[in-house]
N, C-alpha and C. Protein backbone atom coordinates (compact mmCIF):
# COMPACT_ATOMS: atom_id res chain seq x y z
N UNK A 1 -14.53 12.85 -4.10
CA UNK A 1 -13.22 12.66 -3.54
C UNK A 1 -12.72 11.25 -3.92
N UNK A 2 -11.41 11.25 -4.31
CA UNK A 2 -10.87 9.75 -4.67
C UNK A 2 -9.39 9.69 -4.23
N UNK A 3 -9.15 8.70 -4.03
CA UNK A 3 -7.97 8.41 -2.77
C UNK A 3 -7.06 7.63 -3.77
N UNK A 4 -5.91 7.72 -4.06
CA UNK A 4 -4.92 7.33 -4.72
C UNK A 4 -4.10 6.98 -3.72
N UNK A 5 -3.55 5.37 -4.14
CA UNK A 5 -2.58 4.90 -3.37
C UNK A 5 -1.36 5.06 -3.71
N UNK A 6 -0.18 5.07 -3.41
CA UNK A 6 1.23 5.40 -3.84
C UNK A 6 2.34 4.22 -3.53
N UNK A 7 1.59 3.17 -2.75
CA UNK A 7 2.12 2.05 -2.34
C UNK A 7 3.05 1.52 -3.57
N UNK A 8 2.83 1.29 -5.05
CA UNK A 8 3.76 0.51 -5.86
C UNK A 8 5.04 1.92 -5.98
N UNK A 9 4.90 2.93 -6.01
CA UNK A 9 5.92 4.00 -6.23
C UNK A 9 6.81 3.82 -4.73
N UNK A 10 6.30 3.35 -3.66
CA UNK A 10 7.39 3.46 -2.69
C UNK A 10 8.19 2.07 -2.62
N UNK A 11 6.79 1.15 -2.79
CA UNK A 11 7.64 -0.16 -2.81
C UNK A 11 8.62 -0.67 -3.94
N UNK A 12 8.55 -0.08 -4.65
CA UNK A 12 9.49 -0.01 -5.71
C UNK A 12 10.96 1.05 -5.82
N UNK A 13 10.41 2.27 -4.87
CA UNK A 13 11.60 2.62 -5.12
C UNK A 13 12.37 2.28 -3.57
N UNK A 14 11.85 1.63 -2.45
CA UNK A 14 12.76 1.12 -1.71
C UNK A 14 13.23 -0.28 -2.17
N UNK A 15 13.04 -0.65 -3.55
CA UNK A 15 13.72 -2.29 -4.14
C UNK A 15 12.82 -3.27 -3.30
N UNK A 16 11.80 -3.06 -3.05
CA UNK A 16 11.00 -4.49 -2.22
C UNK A 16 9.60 -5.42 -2.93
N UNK A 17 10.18 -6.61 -2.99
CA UNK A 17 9.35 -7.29 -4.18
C UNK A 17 7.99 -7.76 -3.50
N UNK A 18 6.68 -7.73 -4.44
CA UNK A 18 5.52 -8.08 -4.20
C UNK A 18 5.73 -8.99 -2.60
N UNK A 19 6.52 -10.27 -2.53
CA UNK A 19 6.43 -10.98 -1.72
C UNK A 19 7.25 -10.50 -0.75
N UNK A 20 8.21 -9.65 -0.61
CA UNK A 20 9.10 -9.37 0.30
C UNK A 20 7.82 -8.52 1.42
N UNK A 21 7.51 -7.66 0.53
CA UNK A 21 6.64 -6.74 1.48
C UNK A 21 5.46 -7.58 2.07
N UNK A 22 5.29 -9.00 1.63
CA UNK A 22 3.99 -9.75 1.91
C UNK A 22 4.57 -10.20 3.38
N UNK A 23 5.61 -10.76 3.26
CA UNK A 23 6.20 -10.92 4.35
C UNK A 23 6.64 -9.77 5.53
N UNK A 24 7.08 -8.82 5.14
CA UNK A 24 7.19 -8.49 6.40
C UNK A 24 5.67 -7.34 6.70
N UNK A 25 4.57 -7.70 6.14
CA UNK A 25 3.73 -6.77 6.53
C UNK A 25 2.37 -7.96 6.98
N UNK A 26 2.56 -8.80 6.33
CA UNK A 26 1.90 -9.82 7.29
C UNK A 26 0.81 -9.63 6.59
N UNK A 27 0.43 -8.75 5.10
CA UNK A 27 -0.61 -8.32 4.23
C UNK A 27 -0.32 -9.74 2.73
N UNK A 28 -1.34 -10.19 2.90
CA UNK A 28 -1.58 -11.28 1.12
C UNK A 28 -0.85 -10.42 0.07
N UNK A 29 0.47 -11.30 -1.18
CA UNK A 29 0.62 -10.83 -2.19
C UNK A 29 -1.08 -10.12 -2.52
N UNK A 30 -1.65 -10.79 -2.86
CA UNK A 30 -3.19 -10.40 -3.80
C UNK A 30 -3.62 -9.08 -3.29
N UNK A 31 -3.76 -9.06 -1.77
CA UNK A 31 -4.07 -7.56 -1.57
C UNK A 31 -3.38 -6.50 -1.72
N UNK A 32 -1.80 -6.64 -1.86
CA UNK A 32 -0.82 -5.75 -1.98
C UNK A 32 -1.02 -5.35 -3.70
N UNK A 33 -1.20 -6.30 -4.86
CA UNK A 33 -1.67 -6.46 -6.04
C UNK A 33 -2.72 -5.60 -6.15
N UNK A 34 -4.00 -6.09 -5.35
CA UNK A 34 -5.39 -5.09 -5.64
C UNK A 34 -5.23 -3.69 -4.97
N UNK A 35 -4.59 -3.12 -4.29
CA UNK A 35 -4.12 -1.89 -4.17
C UNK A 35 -3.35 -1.14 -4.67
N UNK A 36 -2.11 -1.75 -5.47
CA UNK A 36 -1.82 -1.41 -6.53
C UNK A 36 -2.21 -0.87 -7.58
N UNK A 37 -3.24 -1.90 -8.06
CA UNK A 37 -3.75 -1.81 -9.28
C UNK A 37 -4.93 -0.99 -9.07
N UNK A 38 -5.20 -0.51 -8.12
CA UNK A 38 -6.73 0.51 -7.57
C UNK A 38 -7.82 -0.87 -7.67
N UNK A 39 -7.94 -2.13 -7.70
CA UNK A 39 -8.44 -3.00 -8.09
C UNK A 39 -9.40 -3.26 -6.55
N UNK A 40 -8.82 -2.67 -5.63
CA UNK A 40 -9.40 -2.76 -3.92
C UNK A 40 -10.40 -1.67 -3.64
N UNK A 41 -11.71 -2.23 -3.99
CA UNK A 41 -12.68 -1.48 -3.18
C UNK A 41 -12.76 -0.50 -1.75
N UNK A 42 -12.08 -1.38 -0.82
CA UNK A 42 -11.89 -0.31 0.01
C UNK A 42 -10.40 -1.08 1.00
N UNK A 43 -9.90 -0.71 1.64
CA UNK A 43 -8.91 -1.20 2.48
C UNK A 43 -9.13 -0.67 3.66
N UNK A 44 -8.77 -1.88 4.69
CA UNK A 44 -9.10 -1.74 5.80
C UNK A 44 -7.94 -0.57 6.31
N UNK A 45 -7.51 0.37 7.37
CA UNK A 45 -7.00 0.78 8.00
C UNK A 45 -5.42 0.04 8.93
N UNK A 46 -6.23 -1.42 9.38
CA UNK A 46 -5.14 -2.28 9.53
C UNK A 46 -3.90 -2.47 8.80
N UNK A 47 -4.75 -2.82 7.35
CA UNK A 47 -3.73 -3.07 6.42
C UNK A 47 -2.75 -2.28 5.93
N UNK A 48 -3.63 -1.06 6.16
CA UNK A 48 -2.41 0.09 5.64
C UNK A 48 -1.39 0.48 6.55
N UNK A 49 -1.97 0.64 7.79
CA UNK A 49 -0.98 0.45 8.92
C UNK A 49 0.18 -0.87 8.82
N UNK A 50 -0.11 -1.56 8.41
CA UNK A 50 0.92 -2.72 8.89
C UNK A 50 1.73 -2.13 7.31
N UNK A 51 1.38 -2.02 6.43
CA UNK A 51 2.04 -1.72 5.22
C UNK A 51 3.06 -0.55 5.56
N UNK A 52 2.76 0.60 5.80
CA UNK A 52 3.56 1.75 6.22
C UNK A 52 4.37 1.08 6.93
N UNK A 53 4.30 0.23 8.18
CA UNK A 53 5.45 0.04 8.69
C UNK A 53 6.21 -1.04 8.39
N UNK A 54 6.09 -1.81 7.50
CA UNK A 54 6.90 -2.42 6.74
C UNK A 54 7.82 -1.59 5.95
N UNK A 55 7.05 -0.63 5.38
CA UNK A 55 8.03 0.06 4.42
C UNK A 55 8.42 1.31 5.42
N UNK A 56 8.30 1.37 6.51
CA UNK A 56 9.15 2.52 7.43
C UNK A 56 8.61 4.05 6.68
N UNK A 57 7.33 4.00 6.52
CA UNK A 57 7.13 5.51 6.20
C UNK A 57 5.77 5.81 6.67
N UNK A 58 5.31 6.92 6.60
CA UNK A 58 4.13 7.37 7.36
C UNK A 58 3.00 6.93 6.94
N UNK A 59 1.88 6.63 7.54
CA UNK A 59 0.50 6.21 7.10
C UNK A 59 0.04 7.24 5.84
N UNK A 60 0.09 8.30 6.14
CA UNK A 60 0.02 9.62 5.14
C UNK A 60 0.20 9.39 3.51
N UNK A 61 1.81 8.94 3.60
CA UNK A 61 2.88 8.81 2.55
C UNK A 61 2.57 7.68 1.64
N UNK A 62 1.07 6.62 2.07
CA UNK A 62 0.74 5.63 1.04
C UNK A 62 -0.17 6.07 0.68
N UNK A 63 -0.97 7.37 0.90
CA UNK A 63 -2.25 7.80 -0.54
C UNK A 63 -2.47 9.46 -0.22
N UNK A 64 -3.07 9.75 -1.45
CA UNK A 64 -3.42 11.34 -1.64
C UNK A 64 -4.66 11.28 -2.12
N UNK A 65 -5.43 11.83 -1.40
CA UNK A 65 -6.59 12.45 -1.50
C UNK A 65 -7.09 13.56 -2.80
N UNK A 66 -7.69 13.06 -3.63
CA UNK A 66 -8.34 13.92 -4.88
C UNK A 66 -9.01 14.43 -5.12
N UNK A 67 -9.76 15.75 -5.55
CA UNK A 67 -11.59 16.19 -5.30
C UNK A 67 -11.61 15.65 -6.78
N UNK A 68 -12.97 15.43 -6.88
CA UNK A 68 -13.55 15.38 -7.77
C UNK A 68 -14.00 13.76 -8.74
């Protein structure tokens, strides 16, 4: 199973720059970067929470689940 994040496809298409979202999610440019880039070993739950609600969308709506 592998977990794909979708975080640069939303934050991009709501127009919100690396640092904008740093700010209002209270999450490091760098970690917003290493999730992006799949470069993040694992992410805490926190983080993704505070991320979703920065960008006003569901915890769900920042990754999809893959078999294989």
């Amino acid at each position: 199973m592998k977990i794909k994040f979708k975080l640069k496809k939303i934050r991009e298409s709501k127009k919100i720059s690396y640092r904008k979202l740093a700010l209002l999610s209270n999450v490091s440019t760098r970690t917003i970067v290493d999730i992006e880039l799949s470069a993040a070993q694992q992410v805490p739950l926190m983080t993704l929470l505070k991320l979703a609600k920065a960008l006003e969308v569901k915890l769900e709506e920042l990754y999809e689940i893959k078999e294989g």
